[in-house]
N, C-alpha and C. Protein backbone atom coordinates (compact mmCIF):
# COMPACT_ATOMS: atom_id res chain seq x y z
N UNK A 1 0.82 -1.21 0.00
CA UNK A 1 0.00 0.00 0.00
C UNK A 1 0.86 1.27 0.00
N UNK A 2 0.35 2.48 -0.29
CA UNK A 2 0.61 3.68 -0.64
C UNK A 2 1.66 4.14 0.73
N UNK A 3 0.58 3.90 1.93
CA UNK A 3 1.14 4.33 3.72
C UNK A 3 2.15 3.69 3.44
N UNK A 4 2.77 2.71 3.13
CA UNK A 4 3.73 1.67 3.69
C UNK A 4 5.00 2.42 2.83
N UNK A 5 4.43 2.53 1.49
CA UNK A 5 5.25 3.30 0.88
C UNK A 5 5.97 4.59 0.95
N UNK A 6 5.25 4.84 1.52
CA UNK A 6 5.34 6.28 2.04
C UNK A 6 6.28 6.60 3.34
N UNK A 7 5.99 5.93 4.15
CA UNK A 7 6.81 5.58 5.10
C UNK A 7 7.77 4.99 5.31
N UNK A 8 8.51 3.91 4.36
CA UNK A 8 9.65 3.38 4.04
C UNK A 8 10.36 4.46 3.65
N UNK A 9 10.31 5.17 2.26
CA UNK A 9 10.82 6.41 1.74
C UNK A 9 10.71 7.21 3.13
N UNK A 10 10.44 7.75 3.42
CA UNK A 10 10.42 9.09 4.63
C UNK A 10 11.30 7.95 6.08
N UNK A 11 11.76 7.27 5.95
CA UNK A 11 12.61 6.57 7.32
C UNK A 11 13.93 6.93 6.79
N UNK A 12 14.30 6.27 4.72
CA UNK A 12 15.11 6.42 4.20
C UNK A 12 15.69 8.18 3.94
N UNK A 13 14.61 8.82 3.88
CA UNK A 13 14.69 10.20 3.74
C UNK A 13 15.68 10.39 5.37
N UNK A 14 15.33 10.29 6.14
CA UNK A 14 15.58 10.34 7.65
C UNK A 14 16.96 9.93 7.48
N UNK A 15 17.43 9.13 7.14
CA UNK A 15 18.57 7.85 7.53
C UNK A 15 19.95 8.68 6.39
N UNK A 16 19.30 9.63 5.50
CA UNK A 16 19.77 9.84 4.80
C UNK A 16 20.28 11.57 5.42
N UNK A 17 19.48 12.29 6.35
CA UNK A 17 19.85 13.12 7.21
C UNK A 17 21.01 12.72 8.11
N UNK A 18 20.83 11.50 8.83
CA UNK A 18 21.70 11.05 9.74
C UNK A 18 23.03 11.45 9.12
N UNK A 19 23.11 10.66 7.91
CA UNK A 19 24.49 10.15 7.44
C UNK A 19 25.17 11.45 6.92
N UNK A 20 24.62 12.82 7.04
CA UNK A 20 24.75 13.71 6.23
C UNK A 20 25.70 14.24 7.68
N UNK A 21 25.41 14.08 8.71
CA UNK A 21 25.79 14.33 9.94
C UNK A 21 26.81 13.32 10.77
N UNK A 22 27.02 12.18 9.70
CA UNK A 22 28.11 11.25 10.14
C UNK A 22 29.21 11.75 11.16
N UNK A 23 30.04 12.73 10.94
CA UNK A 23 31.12 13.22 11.13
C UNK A 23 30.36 14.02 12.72
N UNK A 24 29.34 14.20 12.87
CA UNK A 24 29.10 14.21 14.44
C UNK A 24 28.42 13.33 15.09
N UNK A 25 27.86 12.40 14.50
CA UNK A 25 27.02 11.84 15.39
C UNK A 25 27.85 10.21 15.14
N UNK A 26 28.58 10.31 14.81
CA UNK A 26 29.39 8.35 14.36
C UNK A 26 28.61 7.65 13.90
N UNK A 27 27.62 7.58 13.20
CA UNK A 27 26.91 6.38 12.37
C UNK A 27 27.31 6.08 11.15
N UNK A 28 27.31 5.37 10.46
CA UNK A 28 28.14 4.63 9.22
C UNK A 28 26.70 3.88 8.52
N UNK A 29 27.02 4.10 7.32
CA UNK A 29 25.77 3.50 6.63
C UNK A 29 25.75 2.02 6.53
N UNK A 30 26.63 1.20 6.32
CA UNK A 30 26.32 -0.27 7.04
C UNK A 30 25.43 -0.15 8.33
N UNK A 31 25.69 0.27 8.97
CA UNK A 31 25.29 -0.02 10.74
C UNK A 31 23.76 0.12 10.44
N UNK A 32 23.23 1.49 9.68
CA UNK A 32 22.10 2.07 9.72
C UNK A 32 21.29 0.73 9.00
N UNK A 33 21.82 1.01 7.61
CA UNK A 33 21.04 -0.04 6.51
C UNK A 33 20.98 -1.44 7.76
N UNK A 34 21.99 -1.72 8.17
CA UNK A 34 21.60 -3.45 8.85
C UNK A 34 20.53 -3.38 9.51
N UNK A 35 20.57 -2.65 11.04
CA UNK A 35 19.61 -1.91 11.88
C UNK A 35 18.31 -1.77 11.44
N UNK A 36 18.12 -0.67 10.42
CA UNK A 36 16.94 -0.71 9.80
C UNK A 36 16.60 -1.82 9.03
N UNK A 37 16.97 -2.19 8.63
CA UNK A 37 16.70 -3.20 7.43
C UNK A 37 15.96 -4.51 8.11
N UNK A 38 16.66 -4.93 9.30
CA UNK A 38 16.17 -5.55 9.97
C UNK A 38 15.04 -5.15 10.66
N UNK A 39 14.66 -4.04 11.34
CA UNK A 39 13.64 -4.03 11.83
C UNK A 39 12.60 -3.46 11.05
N UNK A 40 12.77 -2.98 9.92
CA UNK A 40 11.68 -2.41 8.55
C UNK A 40 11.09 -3.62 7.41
N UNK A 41 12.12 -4.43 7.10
CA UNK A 41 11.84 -6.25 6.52
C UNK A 41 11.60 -7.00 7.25
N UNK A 42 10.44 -7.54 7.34
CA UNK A 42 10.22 -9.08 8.29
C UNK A 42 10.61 -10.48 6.90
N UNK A 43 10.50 -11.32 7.58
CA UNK A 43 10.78 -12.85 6.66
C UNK A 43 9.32 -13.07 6.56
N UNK A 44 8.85 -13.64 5.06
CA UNK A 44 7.51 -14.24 4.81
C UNK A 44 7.45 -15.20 5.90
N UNK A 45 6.00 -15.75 5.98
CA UNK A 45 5.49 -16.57 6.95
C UNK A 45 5.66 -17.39 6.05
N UNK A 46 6.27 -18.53 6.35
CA UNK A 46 5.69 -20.12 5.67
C UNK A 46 5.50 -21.10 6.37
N UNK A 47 4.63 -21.84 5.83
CA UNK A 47 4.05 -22.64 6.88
C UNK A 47 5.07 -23.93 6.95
N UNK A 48 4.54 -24.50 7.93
CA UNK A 48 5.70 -25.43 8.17
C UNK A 48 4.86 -26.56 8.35
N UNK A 49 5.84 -27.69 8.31
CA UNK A 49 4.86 -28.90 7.94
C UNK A 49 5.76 -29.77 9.11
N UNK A 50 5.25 -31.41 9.28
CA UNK A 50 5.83 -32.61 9.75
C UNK A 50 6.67 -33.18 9.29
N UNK A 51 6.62 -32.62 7.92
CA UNK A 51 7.39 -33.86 7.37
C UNK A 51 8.81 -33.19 6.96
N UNK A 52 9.18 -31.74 6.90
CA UNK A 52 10.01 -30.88 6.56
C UNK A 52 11.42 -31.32 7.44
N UNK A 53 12.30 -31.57 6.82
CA UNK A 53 13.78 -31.78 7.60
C UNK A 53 13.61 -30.27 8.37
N UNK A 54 13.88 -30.17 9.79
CA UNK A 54 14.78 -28.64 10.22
C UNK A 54 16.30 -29.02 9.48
N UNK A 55 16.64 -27.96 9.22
CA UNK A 55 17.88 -27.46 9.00
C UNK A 55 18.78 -27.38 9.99
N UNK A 56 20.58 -27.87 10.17
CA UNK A 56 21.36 -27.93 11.35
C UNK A 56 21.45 -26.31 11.24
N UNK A 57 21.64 -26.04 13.01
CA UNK A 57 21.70 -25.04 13.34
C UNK A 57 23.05 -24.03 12.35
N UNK A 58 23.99 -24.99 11.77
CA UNK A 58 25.07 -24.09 10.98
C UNK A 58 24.41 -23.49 9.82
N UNK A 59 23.48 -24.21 9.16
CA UNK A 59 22.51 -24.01 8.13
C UNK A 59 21.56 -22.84 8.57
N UNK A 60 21.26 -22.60 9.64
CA UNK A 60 20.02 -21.58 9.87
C UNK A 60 20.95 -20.35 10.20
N UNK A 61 21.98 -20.55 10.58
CA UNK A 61 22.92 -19.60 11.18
C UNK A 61 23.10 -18.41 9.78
N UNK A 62 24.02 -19.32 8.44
CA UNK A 62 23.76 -19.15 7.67
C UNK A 62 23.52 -18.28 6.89
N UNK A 63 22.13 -19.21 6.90
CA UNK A 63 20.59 -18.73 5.83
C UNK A 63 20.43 -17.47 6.77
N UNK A 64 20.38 -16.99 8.01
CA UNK A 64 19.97 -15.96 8.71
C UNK A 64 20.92 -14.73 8.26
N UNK A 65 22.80 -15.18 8.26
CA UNK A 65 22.81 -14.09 7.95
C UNK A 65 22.89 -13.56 6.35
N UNK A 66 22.51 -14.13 5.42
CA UNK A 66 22.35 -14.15 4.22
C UNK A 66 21.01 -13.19 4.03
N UNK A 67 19.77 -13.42 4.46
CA UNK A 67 18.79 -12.49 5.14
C UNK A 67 18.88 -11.03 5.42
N UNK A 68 20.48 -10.86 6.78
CA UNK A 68 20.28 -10.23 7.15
C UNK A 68 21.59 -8.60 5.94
N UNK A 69 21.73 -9.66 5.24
CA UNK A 69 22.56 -9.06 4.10
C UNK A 69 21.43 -8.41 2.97
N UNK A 70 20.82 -9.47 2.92
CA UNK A 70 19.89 -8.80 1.39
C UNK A 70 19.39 -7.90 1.78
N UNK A 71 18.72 -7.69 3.50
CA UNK A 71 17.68 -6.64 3.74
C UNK A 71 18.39 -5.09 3.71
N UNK A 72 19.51 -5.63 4.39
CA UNK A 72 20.62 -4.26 4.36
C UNK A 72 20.79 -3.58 3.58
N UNK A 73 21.05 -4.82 1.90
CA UNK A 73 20.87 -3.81 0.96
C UNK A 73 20.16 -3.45 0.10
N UNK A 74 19.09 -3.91 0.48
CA UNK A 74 18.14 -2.98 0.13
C UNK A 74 18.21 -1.76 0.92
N UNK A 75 17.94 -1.80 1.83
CA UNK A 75 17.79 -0.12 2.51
C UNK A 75 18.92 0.33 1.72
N UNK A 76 20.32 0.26 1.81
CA UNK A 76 20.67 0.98 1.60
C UNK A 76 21.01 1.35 -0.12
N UNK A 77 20.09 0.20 -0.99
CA UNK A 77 19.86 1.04 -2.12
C UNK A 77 19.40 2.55 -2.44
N UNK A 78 18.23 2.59 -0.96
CA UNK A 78 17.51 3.58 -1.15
C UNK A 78 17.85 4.67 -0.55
N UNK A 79 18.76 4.28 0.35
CA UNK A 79 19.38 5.14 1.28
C UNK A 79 20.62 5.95 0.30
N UNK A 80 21.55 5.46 -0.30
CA UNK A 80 22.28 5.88 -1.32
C UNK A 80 22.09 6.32 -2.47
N UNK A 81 20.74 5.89 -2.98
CA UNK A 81 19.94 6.91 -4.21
C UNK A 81 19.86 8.03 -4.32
N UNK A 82 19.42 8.78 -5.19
CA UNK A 82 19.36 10.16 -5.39
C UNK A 82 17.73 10.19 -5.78
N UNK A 83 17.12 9.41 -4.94
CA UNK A 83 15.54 9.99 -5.44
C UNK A 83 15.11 10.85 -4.75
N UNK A 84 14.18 12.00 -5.26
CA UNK A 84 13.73 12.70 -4.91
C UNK A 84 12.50 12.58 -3.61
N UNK A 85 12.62 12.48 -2.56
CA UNK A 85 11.61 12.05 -1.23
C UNK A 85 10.83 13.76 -1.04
C-alpha cells in the first residue's frame, strides 16, 4: 500500500539526514542499513509442515545471515539513491 510506501521512503529520507551528519554523530551507513533493514523487513510466513527436515543449526545460522545481508541492501539502495523524497 501507498502508507507503507510512504513511510519506508520518509525513514530512508531520515537515515539519509543522519548520514549527512556522520562526522558528528558516528553512524556509518552499514550499521544504519543493517539496523533498519532488519527491523523495517520481516521474513515471509511459511508454513511449516511434519514432514520438513529442520535445517542444522550451521545451516540456519547461515541462511539468517544471508537475510540479514539482502535486507541491508536494500535499505541501503535507497538510502544511497538520489531519489527525490
Amino acid at each position: 500500500p501507498d502508507c507503507h510506501k510512504n513511510t519506508f521512503l520518509y525513514i530512508c529520507a531520515f537515515l539519509q539526514e543522519l548520514l549527512q551528519h556522520s562526522d558528528k554523530n558516528g553512524h556509518e551507513v552499514k550499521f544504519l542499513c543493517t539496523m533498519f533493514g532488519e527491523v523495517m523487513l520481516r521474513q515471509p510466513v511459511t508454513p511449516t509442515s511434519a514432514k520438513v527436515q529442520t535445517p542444522s543449526t550451521k545451516d540456519r545460522r547461515s541462511k539468517l545471515r544471508e537475510e540479514e545481508a539482502k535486507k541491508a541492501a536494500f535499505v541501503h539502495h535507497f538510502v544511497n539513491s538520489d531519489v527525490d523524497f
